[in-house]
PDB file of N, CA and C in Angstrom:
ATOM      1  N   UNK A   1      85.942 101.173 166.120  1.00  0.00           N
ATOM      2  CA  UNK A   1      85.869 102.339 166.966  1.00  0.00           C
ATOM      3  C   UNK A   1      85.951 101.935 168.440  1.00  0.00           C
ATOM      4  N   UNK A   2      85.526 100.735 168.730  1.00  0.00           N
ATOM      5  CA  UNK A   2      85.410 100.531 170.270  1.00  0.00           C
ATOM      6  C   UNK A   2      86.946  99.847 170.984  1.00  0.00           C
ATOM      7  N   UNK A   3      87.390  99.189 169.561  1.00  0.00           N
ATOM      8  CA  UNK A   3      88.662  99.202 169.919  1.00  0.00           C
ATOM      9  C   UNK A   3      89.595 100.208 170.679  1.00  0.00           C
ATOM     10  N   UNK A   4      89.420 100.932 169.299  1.00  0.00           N
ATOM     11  CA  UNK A   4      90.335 102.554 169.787  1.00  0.00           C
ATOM     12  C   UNK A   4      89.858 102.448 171.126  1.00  0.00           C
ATOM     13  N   UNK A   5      88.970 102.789 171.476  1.00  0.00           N
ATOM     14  CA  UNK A   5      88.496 103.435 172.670  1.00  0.00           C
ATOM     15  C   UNK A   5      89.068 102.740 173.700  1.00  0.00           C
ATOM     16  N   UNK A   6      89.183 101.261 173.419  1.00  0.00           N
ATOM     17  CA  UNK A   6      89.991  99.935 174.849  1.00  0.00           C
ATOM     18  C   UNK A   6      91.387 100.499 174.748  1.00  0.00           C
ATOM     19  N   UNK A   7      92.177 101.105 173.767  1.00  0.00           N
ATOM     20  CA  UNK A   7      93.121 100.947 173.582  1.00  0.00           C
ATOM     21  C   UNK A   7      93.497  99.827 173.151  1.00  0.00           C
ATOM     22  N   UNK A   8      92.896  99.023 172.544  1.00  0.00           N
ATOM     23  CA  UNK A   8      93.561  97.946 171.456  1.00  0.00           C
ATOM     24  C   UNK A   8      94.532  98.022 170.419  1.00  0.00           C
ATOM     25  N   UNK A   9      93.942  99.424 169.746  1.00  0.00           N
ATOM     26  CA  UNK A   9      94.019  99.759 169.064  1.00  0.00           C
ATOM     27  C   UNK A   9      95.880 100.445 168.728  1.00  0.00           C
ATOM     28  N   UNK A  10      97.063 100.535 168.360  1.00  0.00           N
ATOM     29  CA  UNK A  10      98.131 101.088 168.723  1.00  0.00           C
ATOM     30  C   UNK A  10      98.963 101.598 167.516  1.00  0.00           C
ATOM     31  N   UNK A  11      99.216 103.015 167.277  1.00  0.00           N
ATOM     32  CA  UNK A  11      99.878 103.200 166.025  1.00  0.00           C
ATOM     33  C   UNK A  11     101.640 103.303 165.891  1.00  0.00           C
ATOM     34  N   UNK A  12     102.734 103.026 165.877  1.00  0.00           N
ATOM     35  CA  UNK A  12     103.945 103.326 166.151  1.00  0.00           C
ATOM     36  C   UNK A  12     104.071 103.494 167.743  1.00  0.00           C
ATOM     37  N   UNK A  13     103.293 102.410 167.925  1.00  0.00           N
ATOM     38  CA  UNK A  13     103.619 102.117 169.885  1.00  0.00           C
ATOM     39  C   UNK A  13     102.676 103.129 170.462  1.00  0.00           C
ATOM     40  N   UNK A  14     101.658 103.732 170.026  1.00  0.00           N
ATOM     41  CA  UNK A  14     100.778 104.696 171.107  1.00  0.00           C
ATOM     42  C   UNK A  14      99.286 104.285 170.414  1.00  0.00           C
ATOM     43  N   UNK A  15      98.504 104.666 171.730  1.00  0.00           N
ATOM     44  CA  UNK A  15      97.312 104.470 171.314  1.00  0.00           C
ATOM     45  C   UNK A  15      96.730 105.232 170.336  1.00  0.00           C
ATOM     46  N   UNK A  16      95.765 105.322 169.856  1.00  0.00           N
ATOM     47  CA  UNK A  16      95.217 106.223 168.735  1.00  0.00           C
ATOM     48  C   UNK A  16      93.559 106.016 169.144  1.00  0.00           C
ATOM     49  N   UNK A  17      93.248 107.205 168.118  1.00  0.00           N
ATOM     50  CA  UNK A  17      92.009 107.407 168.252  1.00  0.00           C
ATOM     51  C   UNK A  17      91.020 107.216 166.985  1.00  0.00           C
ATOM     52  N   UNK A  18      89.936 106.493 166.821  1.00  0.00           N
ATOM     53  CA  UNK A  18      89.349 106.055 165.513  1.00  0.00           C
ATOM     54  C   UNK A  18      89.264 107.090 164.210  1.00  0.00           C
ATOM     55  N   UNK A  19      89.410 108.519 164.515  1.00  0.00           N
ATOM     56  CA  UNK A  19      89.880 109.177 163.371  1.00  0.00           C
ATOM     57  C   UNK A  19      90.981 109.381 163.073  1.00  0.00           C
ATOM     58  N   UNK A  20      91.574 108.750 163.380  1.00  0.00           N
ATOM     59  CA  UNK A  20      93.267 109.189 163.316  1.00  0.00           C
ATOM     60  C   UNK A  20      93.761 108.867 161.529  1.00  0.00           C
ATOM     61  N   UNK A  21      94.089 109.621 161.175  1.00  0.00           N
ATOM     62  CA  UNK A  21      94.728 109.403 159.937  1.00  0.00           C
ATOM     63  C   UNK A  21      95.916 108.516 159.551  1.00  0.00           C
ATOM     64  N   UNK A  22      96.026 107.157 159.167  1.00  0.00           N
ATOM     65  CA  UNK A  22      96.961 106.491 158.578  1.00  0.00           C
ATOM     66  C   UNK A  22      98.212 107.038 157.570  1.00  0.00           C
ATOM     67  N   UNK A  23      99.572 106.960 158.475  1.00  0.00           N
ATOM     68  CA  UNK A  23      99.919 107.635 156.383  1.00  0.00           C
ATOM     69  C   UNK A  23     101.397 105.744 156.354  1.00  0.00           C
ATOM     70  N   UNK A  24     102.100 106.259 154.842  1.00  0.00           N
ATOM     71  CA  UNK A  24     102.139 105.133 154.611  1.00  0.00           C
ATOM     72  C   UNK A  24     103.936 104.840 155.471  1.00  0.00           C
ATOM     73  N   UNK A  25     104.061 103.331 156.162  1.00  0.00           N
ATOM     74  CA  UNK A  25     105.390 103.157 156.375  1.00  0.00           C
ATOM     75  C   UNK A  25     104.815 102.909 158.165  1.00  0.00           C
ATOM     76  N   UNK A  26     103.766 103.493 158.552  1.00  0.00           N
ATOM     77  CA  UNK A  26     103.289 103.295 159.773  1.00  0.00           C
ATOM     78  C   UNK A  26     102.842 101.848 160.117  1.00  0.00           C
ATOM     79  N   UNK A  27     103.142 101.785 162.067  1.00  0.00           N
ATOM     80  CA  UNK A  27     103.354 100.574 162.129  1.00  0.00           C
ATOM     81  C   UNK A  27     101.452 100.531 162.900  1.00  0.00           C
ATOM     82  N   UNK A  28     100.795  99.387 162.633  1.00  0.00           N
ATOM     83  CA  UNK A  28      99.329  99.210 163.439  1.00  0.00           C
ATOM     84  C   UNK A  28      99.728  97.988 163.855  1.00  0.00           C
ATOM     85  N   UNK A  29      99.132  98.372 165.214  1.00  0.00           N
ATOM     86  CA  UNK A  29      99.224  97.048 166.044  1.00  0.00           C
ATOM     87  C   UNK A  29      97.379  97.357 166.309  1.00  0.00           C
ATOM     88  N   UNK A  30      97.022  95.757 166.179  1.00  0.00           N
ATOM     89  CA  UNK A  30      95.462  95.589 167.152  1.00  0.00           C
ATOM     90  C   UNK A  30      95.458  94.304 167.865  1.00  0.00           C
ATOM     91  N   UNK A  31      94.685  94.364 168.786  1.00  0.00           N
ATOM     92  CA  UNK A  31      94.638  92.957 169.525  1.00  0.00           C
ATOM     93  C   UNK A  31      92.580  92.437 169.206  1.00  0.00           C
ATOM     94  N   UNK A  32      92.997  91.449 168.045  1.00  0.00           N
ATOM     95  CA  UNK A  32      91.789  91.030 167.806  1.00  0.00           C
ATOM     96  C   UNK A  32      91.849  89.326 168.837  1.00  0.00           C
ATOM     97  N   UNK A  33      90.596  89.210 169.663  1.00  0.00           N
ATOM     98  CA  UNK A  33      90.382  87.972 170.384  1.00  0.00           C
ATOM     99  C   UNK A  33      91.820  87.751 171.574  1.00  0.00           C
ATOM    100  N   UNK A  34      92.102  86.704 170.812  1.00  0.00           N
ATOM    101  CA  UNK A  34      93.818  86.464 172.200  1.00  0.00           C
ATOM    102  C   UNK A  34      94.900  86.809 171.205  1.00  0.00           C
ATOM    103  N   UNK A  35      94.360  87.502 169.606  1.00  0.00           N
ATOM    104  CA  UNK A  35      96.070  87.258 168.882  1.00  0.00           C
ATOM    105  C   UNK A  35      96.211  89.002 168.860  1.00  0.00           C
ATOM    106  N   UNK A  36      97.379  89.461 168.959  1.00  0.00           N
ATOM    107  CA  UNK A  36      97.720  90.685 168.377  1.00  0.00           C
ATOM    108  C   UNK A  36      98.745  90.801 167.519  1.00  0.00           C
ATOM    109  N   UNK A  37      97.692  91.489 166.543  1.00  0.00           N
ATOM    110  CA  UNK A  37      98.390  91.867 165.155  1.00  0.00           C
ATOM    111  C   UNK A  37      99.416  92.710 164.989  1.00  0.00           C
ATOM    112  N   UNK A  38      99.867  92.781 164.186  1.00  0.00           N
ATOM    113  CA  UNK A  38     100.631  93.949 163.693  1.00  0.00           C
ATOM    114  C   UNK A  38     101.464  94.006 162.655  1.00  0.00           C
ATOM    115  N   UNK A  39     100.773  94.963 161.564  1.00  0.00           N
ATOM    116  CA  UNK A  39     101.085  95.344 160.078  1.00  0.00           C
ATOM    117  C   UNK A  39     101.740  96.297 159.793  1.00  0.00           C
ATOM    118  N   UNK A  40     102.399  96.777 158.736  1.00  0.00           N
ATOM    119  CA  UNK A  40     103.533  97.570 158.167  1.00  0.00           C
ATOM    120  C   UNK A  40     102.269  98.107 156.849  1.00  0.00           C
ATOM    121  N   UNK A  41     101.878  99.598 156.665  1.00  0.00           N
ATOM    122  CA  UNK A  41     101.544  99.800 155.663  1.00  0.00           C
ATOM    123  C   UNK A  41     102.121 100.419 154.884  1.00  0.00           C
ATOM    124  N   UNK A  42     101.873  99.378 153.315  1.00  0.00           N
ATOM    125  CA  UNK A  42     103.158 100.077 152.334  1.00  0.00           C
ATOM    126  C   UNK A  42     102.399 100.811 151.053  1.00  0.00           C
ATOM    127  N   UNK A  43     100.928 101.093 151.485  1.00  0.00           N
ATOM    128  CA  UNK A  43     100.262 101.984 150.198  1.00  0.00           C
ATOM    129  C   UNK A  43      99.151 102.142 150.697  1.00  0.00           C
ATOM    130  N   UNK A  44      98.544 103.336 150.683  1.00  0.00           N
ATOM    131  CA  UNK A  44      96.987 103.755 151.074  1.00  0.00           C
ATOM    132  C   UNK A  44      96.449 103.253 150.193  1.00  0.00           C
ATOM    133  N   UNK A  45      95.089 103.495 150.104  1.00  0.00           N
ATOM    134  CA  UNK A  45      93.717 103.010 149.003  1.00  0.00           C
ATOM    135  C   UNK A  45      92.954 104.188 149.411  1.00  0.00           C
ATOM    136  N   UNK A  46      92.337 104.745 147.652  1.00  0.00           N
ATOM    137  CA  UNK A  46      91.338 105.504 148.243  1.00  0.00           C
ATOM    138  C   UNK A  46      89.446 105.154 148.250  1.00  0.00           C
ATOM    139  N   UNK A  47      89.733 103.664 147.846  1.00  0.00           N
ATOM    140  CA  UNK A  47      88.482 103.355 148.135  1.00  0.00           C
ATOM    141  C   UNK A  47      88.193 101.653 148.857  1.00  0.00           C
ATOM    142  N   UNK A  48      87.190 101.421 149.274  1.00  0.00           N
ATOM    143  CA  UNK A  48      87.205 100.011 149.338  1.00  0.00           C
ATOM    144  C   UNK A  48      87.627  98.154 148.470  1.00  0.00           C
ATOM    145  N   UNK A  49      87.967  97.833 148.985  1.00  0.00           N
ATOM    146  CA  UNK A  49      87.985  96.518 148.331  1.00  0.00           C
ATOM    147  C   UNK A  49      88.428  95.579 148.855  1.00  0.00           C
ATOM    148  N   UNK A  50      88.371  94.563 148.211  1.00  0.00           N
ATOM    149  CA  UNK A  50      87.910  93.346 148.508  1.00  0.00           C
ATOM    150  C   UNK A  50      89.383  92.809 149.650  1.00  0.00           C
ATOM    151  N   UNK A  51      89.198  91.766 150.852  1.00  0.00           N
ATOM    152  CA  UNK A  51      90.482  91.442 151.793  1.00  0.00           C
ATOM    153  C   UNK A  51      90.992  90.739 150.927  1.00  0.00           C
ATOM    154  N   UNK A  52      90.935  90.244 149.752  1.00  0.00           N
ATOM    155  CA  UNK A  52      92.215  89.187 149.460  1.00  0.00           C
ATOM    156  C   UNK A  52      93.106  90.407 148.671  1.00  0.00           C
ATOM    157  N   UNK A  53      92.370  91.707 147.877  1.00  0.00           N
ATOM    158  CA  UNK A  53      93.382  93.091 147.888  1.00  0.00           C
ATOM    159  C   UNK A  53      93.891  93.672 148.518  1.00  0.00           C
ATOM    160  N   UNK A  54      93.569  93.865 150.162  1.00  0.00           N
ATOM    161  CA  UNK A  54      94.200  94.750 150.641  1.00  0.00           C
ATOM    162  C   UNK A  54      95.242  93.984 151.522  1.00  0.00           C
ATOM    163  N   UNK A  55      95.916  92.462 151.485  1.00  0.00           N
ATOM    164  CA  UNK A  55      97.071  92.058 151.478  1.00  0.00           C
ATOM    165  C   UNK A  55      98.133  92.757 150.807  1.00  0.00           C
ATOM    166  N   UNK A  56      97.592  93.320 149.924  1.00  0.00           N
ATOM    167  CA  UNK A  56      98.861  93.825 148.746  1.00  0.00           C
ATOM    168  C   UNK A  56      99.322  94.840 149.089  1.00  0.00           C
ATOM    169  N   UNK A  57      98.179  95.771 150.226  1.00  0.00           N
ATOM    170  CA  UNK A  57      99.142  97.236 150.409  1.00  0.00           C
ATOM    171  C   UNK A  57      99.682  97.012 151.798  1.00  0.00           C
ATOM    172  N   UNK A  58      99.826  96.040 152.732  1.00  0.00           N
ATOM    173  CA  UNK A  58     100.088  95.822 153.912  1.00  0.00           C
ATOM    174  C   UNK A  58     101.024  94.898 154.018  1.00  0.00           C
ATOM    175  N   UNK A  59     102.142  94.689 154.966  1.00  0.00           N
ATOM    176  CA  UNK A  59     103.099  93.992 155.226  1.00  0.00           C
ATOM    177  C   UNK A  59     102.973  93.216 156.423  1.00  0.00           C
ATOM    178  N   UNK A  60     102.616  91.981 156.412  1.00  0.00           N
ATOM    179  CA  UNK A  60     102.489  91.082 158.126  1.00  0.00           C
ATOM    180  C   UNK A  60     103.701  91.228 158.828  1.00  0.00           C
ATOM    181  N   UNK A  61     104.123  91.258 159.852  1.00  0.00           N
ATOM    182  CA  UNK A  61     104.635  91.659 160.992  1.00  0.00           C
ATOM    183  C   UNK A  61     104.818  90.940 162.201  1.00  0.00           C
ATOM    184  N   UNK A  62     103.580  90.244 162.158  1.00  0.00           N
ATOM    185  CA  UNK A  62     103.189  89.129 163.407  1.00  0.00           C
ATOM    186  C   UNK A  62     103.566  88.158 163.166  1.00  0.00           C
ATOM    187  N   UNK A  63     104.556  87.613 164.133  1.00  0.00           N
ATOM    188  CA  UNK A  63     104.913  86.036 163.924  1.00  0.00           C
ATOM    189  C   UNK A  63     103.940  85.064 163.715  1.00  0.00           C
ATOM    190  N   UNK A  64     104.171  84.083 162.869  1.00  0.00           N
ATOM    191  CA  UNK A  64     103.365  83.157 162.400  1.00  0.00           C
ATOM    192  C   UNK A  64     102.480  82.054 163.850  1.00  0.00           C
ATOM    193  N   UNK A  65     103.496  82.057 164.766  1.00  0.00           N
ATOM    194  CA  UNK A  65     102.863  81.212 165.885  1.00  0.00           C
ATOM    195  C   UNK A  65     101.620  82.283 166.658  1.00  0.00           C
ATOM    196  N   UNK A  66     102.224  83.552 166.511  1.00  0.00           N
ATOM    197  CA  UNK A  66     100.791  83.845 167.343  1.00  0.00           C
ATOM    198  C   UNK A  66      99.676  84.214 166.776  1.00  0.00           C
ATOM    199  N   UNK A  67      99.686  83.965 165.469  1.00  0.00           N
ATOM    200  CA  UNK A  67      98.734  83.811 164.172  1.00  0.00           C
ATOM    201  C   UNK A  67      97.515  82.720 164.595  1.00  0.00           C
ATOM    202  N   UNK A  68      98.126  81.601 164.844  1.00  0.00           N
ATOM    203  CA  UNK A  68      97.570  80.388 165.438  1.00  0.00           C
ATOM    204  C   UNK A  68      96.833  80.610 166.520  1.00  0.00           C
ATOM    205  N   UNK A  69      95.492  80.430 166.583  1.00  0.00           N
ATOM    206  CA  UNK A  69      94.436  79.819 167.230  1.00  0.00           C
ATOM    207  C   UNK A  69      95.086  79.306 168.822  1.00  0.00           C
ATOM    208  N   UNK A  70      95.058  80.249 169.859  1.00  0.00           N
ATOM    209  CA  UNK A  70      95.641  79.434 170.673  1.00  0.00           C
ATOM    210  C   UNK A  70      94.542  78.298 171.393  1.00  0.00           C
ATOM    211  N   UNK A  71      94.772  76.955 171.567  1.00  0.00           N
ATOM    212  CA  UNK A  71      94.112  75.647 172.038  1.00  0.00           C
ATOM    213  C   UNK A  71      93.680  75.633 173.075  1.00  0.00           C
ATOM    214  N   UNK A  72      91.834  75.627 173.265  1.00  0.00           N
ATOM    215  CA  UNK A  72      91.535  75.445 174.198  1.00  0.00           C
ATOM    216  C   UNK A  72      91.418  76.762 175.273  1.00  0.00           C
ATOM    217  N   UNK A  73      91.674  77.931 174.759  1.00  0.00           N
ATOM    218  CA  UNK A  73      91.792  78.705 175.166  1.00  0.00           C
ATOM    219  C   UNK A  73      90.454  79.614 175.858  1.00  0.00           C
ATOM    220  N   UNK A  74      89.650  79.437 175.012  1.00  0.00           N
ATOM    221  CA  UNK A  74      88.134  79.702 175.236  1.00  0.00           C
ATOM    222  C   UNK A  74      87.675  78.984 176.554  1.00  0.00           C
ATOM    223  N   UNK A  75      87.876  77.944 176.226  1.00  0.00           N
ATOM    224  CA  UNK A  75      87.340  76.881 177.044  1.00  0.00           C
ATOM    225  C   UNK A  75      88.014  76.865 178.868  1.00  0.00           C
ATOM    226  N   UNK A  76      89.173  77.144 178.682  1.00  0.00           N
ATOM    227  CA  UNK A  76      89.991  77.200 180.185  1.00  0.00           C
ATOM    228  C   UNK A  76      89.979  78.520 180.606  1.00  0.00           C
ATOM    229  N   UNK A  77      89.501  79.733 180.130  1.00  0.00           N
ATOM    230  CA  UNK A  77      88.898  80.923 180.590  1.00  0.00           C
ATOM    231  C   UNK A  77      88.341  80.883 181.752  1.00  0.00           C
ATOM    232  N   UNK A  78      86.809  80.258 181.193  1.00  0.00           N
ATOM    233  CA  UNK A  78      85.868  80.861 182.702  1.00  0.00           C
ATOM    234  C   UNK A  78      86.584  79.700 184.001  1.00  0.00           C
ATOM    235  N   UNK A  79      87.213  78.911 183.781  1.00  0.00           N
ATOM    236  CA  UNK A  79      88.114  78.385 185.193  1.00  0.00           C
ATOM    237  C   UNK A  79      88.776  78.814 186.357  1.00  0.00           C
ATOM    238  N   UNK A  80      89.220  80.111 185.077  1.00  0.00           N
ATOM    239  CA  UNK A  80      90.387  80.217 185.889  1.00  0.00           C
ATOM    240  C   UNK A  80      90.000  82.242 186.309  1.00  0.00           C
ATOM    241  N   UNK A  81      88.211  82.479 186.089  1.00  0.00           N
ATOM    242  CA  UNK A  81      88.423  83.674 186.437  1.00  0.00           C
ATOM    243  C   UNK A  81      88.339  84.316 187.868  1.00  0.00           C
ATOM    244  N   UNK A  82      87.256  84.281 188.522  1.00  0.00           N
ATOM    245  CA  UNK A  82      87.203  84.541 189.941  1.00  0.00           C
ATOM    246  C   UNK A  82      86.003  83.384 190.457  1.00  0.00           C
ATOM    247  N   UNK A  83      86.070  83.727 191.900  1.00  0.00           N
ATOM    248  CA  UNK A  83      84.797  82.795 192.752  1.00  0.00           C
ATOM    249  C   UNK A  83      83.631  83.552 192.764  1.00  0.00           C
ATOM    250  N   UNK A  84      82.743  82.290 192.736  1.00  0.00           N
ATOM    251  CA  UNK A  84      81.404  83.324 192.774  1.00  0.00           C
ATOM    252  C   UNK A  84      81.183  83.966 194.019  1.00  0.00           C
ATOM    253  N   UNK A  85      80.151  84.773 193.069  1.00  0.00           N
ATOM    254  CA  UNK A  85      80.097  86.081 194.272  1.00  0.00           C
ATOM    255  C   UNK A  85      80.988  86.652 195.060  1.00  0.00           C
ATOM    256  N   UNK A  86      81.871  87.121 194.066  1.00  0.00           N
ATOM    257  CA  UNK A  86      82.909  87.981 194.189  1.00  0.00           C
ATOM    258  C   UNK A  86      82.920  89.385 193.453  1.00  0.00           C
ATOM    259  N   UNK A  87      81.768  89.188 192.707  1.00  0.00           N
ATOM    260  CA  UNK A  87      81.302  90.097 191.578  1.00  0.00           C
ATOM    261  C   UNK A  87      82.278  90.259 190.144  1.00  0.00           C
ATOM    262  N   UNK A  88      82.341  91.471 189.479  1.00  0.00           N
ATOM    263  CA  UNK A  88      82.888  91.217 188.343  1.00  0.00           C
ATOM    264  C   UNK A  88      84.484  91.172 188.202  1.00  0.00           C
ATOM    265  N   UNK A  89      85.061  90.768 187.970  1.00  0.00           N
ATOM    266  CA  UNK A  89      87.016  90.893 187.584  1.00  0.00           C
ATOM    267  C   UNK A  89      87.200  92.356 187.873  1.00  0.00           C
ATOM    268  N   UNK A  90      87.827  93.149 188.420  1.00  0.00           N
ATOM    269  CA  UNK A  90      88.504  94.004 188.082  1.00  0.00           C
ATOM    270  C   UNK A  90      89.433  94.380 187.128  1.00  0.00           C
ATOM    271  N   UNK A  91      89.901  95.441 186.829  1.00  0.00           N
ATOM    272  CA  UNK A  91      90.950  95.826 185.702  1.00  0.00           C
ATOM    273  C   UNK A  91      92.382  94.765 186.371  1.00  0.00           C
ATOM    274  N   UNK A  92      93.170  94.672 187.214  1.00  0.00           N
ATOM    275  CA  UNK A  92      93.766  94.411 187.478  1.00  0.00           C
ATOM    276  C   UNK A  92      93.658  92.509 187.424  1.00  0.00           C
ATOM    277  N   UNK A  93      92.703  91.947 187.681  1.00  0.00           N
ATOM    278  CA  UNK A  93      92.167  91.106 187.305  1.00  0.00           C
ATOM    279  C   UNK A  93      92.491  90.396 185.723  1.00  0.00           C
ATOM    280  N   UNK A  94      92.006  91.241 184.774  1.00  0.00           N
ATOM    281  CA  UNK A  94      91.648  91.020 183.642  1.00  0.00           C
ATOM    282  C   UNK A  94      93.408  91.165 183.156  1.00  0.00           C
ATOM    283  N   UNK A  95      94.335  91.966 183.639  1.00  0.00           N
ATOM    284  CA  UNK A  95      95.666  92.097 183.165  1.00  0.00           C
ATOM    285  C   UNK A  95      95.842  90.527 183.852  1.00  0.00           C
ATOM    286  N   UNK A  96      95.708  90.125 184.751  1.00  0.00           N
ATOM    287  CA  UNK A  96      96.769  89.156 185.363  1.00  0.00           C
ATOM    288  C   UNK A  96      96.355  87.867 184.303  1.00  0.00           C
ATOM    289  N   UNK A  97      94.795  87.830 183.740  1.00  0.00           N
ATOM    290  CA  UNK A  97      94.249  86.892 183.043  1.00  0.00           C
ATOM    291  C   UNK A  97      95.426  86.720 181.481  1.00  0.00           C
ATOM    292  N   UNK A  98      95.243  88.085 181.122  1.00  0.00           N
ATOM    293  CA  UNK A  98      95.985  88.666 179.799  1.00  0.00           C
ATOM    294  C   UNK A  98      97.710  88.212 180.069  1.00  0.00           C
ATOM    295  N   UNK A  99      98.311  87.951 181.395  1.00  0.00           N
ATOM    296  CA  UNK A  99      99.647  87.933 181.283  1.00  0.00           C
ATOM    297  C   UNK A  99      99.482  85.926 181.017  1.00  0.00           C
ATOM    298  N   UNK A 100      98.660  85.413 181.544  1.00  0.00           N
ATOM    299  CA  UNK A 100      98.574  83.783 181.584  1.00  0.00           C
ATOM    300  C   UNK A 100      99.224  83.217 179.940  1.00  0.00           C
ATOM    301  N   UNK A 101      99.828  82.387 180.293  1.00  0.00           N
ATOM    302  CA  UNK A 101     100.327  81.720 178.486  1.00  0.00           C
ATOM    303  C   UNK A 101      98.837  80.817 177.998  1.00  0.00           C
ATOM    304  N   UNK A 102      98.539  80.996 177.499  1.00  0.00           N
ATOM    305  CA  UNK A 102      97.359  79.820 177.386  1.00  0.00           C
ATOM    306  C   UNK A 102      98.119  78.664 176.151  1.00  0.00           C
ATOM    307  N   UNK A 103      99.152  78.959 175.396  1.00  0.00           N
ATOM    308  CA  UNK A 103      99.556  78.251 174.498  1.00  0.00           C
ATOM    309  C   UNK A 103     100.003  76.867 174.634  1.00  0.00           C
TER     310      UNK A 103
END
């Protein structure tokens, strides 16, 4: 839900909202940590189960390299964010961080 709300969250290229109804052939994009996903769903479920099942109704999408753990990435963050006492990043800030390759 808090995704949605960042706009992480993206259905056929637009943001969405945490009730939004899935139907099937739709594209989800999310940006979990530094990787963003994005799946092809090829069958609803109407109940829970287990993640090594619900591979089966979803199609990966995301290239395999940005699958990968990018290196060191955590770690060369707080380096490179602002000087102290400058107070917090701004939005504009946090994009210029997000455009950096860390790979």
């Amino acid at each position: 839900m808090q995704a949605c709300k960042a706009g992480h969250v993206k259905v056929n290229g637009h943001n969405v909202k945490a009730a939004r109804f899935i139907h099937i052939g739709e594209t989800v994009e999310a940006r979990c940590g530094f990787v963003q996903r994005k799946v092809k769903v090829l069958e609803l479920l109407e109940r829970r189960v287990s993640a090594k099942e619900v591979a089966d109704y979803l199609e990966e999408l995301t290239p395999p390299e940005d699958l990968r753990p990018k290196r060191n990435a955590k770690a060369l963050q707080p380096l490179v964010l602002h000087r102290k006492g400058t107070g917090r990043p701004t939005k504009r800030d946090r994009r210029k961080l997000d455009e950096l390759d860390w790979g």
